[in-house]
Protein backbone atom coordinates (compact mmCIF):
# COMPACT_ATOMS: atom_id res chain seq x y z
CA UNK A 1 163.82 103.21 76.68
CA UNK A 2 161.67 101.84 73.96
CA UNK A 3 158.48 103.77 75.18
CA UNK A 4 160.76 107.18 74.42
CA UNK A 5 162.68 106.02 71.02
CA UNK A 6 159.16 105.70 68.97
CA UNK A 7 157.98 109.34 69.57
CA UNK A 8 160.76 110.70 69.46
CA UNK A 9 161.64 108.99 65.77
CA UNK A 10 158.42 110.24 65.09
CA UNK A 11 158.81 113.79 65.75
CA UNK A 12 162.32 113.52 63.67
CA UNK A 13 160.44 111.89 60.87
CA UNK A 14 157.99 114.47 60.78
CA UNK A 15 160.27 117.59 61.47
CA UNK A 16 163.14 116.20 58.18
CA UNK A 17 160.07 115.62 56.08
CA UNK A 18 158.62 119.57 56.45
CA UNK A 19 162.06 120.75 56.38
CA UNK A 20 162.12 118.72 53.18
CA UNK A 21 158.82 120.23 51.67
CA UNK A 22 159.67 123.67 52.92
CA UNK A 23 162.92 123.69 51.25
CA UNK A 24 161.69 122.74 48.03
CA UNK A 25 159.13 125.04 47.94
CA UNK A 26 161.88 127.70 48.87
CA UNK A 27 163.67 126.54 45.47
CA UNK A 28 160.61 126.64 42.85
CA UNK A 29 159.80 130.08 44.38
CA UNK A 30 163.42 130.99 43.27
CA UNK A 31 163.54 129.40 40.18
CA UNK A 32 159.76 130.61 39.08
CA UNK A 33 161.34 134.36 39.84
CA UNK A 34 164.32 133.34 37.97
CA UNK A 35 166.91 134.32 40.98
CA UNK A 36 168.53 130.71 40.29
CA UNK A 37 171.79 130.03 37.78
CA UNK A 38 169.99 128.76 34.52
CA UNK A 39 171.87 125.41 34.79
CA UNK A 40 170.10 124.57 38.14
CA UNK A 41 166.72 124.85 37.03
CA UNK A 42 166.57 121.60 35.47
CA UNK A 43 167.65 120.21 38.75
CA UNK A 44 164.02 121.08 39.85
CA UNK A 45 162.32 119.80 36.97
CA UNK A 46 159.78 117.22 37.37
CA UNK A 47 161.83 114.40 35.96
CA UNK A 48 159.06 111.49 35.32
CA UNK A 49 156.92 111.35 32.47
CA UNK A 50 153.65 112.56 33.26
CA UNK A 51 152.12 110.00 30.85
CA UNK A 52 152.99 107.20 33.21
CA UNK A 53 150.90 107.39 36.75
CA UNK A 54 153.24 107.10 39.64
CA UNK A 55 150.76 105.36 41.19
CA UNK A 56 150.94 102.24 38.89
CA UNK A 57 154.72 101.47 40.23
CA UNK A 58 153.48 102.01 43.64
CA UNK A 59 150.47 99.75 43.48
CA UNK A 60 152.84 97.16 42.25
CA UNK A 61 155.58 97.52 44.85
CA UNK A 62 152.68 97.28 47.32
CA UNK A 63 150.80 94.39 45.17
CA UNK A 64 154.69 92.70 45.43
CA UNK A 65 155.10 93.34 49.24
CA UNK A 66 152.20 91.95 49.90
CA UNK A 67 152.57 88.48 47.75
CA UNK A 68 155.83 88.63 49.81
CA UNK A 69 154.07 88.43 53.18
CA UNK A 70 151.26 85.56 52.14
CA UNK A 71 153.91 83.47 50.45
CA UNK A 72 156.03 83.73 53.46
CA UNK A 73 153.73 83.33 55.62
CA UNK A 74 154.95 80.04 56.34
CA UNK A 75 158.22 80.35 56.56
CA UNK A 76 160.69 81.74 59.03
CA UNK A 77 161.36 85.63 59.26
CA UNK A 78 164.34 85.93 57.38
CA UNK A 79 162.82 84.23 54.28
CA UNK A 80 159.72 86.12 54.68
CA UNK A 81 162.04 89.42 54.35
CA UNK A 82 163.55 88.28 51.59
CA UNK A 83 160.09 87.04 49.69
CA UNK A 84 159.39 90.73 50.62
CA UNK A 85 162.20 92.31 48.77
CA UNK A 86 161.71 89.68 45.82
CA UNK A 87 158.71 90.34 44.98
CA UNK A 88 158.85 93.98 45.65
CA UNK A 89 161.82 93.70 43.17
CA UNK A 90 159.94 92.08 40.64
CA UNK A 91 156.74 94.53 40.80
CA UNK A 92 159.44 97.60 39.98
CA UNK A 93 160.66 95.21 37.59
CA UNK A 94 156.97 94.89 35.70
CA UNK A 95 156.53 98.30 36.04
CA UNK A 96 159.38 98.87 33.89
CA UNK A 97 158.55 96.83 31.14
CA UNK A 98 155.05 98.28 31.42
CA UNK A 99 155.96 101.97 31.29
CA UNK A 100 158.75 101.20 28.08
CA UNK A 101 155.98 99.48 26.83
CA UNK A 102 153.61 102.18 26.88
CA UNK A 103 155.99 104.97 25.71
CA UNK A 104 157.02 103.01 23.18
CA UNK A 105 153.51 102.70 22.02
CA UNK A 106 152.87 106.21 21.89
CA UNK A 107 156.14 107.38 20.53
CA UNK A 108 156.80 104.25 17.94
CA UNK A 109 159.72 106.84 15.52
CA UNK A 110 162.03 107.31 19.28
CA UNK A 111 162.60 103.19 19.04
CA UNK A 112 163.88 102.70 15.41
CA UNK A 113 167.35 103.95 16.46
């Protein structure tokens, strides 16, 4: 049973994640030809701030998993999940701080509401 679940996952994975890119693409093609209602075109906006790497939170989250494996190391399974999701936690939680910090930098007049 097990030697059949994995691939077949697998395939499922793969298959939802081109349907995903596929459809997507579908929707900036429409949008770019301007076929789309105007008030669902910032539904397909990029909506991070370009400013800010995305992969400065994901380096963290990873940075924070993998604190959460070494310090659990020596523990039982169910704390080293939860030294996982901790510190994973607490990486998106710096990256926060770090990307107000750095728009707040560069735009110092949007803070002084």
């Amino acid at each position: 049973m097990e030697d059949t679940l994995v691939p077949i996952s697998l395939f499922l994975a793969i298959a939802w994640v081109i349907k995903t890119m596929s459809d997507n693409r579908v929707k900036r093609t429409l949008v770019a030809k301007e076929k789309v209602d105007p008030a669902l075109v910032s539904l397909l906006q990029n909506s991070g701030d370009p400013r800010i790497p995305a992969a400065l939170k994901w380096g963290l989250v990873l940075l924070g998993i993998g604190l959460g494996l070494i310090v659990g190391q020596r523990y039982s399974e169910e704390i080293k999940i939860a030294m996982i999701f901790i510190f994973g936690g607490l990486a998106l939680v710096l990256y926060y701080i770090l990307a107000s910090t750095l728009l707040r930098r560069e735009n110092p007049e949007q803070t002084q509401s």
